[in-house]
PDB file of N, CA and C in Angstrom:
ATOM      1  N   UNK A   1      -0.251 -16.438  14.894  1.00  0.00           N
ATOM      2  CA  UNK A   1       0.290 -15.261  14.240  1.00  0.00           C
ATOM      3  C   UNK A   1      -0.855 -14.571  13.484  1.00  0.00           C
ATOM      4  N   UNK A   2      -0.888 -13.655  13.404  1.00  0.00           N
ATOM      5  CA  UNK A   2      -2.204 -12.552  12.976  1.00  0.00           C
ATOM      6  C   UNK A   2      -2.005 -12.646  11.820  1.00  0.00           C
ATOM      7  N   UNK A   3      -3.203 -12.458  10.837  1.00  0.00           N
ATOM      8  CA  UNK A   3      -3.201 -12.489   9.436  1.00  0.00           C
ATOM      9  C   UNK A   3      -3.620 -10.913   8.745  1.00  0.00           C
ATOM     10  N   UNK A   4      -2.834 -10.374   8.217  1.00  0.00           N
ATOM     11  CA  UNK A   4      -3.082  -9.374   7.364  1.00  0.00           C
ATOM     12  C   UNK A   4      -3.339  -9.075   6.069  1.00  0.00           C
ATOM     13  N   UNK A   5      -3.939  -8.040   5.425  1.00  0.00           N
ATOM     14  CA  UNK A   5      -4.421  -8.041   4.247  1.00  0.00           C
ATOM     15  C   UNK A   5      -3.911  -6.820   3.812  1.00  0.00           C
ATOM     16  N   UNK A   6      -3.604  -6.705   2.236  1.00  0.00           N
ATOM     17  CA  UNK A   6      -3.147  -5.791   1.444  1.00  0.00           C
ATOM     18  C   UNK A   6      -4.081  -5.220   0.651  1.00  0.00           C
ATOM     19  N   UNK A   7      -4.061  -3.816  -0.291  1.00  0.00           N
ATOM     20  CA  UNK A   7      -4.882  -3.388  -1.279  1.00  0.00           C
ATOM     21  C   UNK A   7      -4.012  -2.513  -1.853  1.00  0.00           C
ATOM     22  N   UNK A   8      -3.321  -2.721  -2.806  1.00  0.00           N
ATOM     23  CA  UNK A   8      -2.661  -1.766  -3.816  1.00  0.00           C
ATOM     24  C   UNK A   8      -3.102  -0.648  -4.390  1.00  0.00           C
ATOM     25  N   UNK A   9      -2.523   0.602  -4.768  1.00  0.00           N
ATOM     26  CA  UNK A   9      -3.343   1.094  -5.445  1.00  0.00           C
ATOM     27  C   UNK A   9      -2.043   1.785  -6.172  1.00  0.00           C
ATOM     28  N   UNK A  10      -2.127   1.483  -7.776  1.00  0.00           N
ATOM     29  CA  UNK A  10      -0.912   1.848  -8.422  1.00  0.00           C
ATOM     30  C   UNK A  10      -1.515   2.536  -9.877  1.00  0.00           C
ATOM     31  N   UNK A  11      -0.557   2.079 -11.150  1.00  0.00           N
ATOM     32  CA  UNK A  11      -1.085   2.907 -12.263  1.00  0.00           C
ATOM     33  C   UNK A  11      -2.196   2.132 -12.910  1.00  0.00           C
ATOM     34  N   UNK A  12      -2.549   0.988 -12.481  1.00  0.00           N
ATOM     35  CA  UNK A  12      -3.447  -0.069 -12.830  1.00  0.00           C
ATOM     36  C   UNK A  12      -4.864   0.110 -11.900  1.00  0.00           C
ATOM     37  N   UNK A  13      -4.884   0.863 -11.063  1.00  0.00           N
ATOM     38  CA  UNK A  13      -5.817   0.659 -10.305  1.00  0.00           C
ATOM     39  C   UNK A  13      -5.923   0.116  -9.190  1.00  0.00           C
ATOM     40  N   UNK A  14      -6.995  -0.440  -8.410  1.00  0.00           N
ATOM     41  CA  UNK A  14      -6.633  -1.012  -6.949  1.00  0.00           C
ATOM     42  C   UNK A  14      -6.673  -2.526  -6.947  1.00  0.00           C
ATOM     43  N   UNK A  15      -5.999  -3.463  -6.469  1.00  0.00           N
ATOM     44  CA  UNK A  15      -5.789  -4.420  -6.150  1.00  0.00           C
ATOM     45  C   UNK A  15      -6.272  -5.358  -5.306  1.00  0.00           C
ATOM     46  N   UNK A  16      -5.906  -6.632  -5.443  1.00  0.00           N
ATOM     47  CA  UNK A  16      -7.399  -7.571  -4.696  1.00  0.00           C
ATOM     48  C   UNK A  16      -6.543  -7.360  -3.093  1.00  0.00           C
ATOM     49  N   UNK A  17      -7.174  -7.689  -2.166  1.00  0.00           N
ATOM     50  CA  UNK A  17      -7.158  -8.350  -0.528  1.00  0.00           C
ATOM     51  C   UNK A  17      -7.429  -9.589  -0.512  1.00  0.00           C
ATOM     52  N   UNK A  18      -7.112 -10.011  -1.390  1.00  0.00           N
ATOM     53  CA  UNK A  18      -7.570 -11.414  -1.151  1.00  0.00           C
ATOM     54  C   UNK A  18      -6.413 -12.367  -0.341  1.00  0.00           C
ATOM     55  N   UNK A  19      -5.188 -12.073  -0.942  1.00  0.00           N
ATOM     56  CA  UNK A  19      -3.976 -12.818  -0.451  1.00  0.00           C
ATOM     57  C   UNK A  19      -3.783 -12.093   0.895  1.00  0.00           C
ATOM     58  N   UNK A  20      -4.044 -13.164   1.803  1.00  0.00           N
ATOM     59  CA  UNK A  20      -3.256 -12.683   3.501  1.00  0.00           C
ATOM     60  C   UNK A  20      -2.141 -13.319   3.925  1.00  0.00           C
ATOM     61  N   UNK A  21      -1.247 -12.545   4.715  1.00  0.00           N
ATOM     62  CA  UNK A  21      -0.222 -12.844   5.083  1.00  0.00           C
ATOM     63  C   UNK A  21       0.318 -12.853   6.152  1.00  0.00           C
ATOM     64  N   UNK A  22       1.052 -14.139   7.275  1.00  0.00           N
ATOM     65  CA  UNK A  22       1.021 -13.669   8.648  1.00  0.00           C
ATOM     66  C   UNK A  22       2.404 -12.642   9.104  1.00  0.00           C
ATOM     67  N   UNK A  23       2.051 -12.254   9.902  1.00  0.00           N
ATOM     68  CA  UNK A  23       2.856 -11.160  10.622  1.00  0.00           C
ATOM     69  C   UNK A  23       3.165 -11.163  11.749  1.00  0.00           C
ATOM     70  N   UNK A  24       4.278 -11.240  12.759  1.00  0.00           N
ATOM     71  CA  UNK A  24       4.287 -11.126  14.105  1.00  0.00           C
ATOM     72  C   UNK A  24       3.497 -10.114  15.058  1.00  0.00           C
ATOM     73  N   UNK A  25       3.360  -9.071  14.338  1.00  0.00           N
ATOM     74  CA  UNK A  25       2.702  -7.761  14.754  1.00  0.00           C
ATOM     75  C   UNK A  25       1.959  -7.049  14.065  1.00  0.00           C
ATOM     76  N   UNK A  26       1.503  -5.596  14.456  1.00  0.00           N
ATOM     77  CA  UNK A  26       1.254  -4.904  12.993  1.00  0.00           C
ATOM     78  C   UNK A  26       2.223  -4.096  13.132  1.00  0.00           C
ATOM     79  N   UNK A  27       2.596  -3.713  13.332  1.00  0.00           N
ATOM     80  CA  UNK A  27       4.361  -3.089  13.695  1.00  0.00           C
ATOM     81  C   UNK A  27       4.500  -3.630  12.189  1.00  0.00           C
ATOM     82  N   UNK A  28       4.930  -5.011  12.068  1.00  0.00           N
ATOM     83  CA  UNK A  28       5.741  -5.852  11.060  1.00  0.00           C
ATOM     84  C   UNK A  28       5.077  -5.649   9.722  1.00  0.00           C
ATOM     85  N   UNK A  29       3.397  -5.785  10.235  1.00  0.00           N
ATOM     86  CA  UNK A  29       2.996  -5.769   8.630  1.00  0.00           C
ATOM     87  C   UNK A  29       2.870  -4.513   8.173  1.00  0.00           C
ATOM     88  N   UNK A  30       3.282  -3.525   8.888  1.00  0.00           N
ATOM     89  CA  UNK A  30       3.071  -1.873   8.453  1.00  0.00           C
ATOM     90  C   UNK A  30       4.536  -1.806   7.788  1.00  0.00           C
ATOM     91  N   UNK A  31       5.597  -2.052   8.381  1.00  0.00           N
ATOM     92  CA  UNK A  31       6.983  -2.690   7.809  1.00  0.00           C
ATOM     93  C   UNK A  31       6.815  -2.543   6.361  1.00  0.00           C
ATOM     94  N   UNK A  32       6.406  -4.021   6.650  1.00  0.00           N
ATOM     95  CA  UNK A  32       6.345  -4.898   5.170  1.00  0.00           C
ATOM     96  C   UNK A  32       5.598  -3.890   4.011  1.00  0.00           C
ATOM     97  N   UNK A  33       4.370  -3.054   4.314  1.00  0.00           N
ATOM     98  CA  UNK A  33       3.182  -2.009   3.403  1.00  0.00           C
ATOM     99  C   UNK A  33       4.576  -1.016   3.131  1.00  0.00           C
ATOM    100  N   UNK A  34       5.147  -0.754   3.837  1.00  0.00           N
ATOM    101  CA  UNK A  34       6.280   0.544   3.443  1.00  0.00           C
ATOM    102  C   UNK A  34       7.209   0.074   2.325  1.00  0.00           C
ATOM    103  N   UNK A  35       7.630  -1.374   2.350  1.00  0.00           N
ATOM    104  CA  UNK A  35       8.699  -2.171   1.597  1.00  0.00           C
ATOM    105  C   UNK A  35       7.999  -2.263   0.061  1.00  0.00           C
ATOM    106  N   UNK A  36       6.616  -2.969   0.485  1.00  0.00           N
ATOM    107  CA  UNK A  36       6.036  -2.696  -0.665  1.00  0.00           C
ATOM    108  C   UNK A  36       6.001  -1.655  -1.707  1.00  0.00           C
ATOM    109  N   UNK A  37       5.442  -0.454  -1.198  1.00  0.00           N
ATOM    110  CA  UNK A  37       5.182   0.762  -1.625  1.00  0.00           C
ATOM    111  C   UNK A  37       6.768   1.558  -2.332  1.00  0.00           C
ATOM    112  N   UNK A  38       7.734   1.246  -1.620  1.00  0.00           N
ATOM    113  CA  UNK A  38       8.911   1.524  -2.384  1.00  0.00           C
ATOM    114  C   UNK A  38       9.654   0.942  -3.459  1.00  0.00           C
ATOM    115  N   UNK A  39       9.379  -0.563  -3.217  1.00  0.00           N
ATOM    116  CA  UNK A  39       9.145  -1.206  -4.688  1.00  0.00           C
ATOM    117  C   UNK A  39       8.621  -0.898  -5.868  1.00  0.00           C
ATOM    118  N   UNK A  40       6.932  -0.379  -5.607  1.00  0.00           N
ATOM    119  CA  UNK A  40       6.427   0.310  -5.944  1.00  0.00           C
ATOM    120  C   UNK A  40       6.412   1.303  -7.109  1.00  0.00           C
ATOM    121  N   UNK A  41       7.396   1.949  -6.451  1.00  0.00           N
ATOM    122  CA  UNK A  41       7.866   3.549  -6.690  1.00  0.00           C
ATOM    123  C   UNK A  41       9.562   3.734  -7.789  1.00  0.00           C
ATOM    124  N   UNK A  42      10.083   2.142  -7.363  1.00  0.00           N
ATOM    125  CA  UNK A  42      10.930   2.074  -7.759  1.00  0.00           C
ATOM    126  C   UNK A  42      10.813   1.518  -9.290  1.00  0.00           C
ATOM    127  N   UNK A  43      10.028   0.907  -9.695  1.00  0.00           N
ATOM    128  CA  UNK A  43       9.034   0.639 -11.050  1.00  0.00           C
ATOM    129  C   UNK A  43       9.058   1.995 -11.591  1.00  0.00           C
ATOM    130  N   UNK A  44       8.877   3.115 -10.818  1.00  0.00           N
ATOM    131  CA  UNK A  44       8.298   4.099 -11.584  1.00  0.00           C
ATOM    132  C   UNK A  44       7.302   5.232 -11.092  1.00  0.00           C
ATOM    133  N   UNK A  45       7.229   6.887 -10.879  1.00  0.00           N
ATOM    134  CA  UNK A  45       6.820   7.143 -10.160  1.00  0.00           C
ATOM    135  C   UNK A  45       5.131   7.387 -10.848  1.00  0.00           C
ATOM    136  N   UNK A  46       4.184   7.929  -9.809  1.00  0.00           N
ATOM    137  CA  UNK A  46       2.903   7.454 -10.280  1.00  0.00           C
ATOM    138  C   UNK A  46       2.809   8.566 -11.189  1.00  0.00           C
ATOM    139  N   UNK A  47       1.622   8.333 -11.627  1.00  0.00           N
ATOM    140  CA  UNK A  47       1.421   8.950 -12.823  1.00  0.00           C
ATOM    141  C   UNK A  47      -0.575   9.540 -12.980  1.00  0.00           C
ATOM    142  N   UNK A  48      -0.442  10.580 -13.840  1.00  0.00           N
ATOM    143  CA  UNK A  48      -2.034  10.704 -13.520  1.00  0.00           C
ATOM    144  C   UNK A  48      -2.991   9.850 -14.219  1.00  0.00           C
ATOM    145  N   UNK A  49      -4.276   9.876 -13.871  1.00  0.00           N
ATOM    146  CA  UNK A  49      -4.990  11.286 -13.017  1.00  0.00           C
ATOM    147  C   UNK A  49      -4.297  11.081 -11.324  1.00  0.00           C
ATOM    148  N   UNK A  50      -4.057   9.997 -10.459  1.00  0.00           N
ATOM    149  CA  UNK A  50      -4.314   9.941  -9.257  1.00  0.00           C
ATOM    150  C   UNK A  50      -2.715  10.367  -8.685  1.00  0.00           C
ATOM    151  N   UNK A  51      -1.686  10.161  -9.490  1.00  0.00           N
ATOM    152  CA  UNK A  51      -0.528  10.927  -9.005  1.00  0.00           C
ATOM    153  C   UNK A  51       0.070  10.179  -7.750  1.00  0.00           C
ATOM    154  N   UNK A  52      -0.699   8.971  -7.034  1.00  0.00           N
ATOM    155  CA  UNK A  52       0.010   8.303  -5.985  1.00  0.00           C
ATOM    156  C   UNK A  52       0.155   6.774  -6.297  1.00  0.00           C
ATOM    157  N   UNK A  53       0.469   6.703  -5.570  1.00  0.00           N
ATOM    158  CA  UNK A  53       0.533   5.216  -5.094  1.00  0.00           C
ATOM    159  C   UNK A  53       0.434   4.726  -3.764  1.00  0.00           C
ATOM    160  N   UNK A  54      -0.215   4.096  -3.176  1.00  0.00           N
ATOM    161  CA  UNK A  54      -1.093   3.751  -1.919  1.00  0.00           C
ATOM    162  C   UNK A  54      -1.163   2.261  -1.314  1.00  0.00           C
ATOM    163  N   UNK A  55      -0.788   1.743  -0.220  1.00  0.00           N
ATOM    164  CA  UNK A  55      -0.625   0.403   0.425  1.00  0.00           C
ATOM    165  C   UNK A  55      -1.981   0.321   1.157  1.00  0.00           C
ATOM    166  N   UNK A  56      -2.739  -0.311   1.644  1.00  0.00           N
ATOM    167  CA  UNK A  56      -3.765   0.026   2.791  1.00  0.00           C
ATOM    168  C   UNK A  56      -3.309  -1.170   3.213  1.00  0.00           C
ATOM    169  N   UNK A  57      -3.432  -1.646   4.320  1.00  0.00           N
ATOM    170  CA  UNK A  57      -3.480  -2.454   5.288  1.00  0.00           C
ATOM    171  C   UNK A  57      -4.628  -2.766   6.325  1.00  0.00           C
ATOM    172  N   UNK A  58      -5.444  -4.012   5.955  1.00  0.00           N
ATOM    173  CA  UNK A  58      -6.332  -4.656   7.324  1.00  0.00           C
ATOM    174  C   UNK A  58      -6.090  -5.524   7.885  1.00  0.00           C
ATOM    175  N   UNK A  59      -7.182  -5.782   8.877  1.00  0.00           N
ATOM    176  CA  UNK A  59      -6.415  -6.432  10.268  1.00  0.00           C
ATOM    177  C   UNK A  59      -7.289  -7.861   9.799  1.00  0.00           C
ATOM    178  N   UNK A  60      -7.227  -9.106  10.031  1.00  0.00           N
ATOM    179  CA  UNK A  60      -7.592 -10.571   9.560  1.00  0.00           C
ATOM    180  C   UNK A  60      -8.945 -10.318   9.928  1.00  0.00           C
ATOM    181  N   UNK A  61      -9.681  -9.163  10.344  1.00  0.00           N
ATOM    182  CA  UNK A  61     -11.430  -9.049   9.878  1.00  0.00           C
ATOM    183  C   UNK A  61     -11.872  -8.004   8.827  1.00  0.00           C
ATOM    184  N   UNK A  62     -10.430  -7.727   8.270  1.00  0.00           N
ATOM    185  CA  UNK A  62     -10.481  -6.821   7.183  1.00  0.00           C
ATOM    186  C   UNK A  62     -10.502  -5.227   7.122  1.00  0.00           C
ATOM    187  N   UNK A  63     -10.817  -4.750   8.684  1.00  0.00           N
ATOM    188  CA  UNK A  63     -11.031  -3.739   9.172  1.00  0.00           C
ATOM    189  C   UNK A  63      -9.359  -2.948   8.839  1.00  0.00           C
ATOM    190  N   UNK A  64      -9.904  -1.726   8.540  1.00  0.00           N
ATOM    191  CA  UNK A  64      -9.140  -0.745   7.692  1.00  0.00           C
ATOM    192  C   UNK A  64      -7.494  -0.402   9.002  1.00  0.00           C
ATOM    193  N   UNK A  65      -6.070  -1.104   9.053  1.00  0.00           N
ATOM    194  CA  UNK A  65      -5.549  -0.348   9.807  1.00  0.00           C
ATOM    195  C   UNK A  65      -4.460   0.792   9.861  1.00  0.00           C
ATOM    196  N   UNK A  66      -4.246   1.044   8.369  1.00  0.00           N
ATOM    197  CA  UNK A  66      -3.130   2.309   7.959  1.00  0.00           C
ATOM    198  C   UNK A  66      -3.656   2.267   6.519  1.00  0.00           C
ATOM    199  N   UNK A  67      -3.332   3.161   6.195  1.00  0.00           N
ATOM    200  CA  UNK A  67      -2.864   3.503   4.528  1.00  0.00           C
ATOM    201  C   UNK A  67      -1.846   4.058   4.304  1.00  0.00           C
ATOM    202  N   UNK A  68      -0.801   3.817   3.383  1.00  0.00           N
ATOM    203  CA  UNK A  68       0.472   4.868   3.157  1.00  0.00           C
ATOM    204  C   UNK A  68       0.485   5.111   1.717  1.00  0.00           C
ATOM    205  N   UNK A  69       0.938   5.931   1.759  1.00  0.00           N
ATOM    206  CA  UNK A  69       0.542   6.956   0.161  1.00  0.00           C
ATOM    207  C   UNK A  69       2.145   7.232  -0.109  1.00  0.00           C
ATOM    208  N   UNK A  70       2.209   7.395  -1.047  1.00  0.00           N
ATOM    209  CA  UNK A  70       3.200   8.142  -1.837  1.00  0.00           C
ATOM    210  C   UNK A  70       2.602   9.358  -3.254  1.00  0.00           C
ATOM    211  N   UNK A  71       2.418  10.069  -2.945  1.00  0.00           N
ATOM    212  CA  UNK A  71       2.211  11.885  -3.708  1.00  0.00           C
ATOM    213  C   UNK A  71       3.108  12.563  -4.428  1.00  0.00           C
ATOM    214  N   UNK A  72       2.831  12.371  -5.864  1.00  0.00           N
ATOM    215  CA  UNK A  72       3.582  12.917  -6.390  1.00  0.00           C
ATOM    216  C   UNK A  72       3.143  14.176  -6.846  1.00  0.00           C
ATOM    217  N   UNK A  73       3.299  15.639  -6.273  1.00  0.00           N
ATOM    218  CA  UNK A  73       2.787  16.536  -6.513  1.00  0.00           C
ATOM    219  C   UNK A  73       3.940  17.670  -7.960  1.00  0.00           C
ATOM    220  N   UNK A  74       3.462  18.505  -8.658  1.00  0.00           N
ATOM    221  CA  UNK A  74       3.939  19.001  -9.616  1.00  0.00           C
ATOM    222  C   UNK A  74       3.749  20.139  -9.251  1.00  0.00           C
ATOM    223  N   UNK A  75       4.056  21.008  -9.537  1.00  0.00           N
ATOM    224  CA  UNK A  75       3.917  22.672  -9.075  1.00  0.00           C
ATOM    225  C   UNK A  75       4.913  23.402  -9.761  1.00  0.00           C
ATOM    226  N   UNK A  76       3.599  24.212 -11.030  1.00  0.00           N
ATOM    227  CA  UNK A  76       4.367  24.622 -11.732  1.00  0.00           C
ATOM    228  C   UNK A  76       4.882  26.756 -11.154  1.00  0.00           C
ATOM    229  N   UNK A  77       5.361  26.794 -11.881  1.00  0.00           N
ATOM    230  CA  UNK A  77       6.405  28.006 -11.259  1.00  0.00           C
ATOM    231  C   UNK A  77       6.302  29.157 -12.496  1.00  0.00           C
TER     232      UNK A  77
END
C-alpha cells in the first residue's frame, strides 16, 4: 500500500510531513487531504495575513502531488 505525506498550512503556519500514512490509491489520499481541510475550516475560517488554509499532498518520495486550498477572500463594496 503506498505511503503518503501531509503538510498543513493553517493559522499556525505550515506543518511537519513527517507522519505518513498508507492509502489504497491517491484517489484515497486526495479524499482523505479534502476531509482534512474541512475539519480544518470547521475550527474556524482562516484568517490573515494568508487568508487560507492549504493540504499539500506527496507521494512516499515526497514529490509534490496536489495542493488544496481553501480562500477566504473579502471584497469590500
Amino acid at each position: 500500500m503506498p505511503k503518503f505525506y501531509f503538510r498543513l498550512f493553517d493559522r499556525d503556519g505550515a506543518g511537519a510531513t513527517e507522519m505518513g500514512h498508507d492509502f489504497a490509491s491517491v484517489e484515497a489520499a486526495m479524499a482523505e487531504a479534502r476531509r482534512v481541510l474541512a475539519e480544518m475550516a470547521a475550527e474556524g475560517l482562516p484568517a490573515a495575513p494568508l487568508n487560507m488554509f492549504s493540504v499539500e499532498l506527496f507521494d512516499e518520495s515526497r514529490k509534490p502531488v496536489t495542493e488544496i486550498r481553501l480562500i477566504l477572500e473579502e471584497i469590500s463594496r
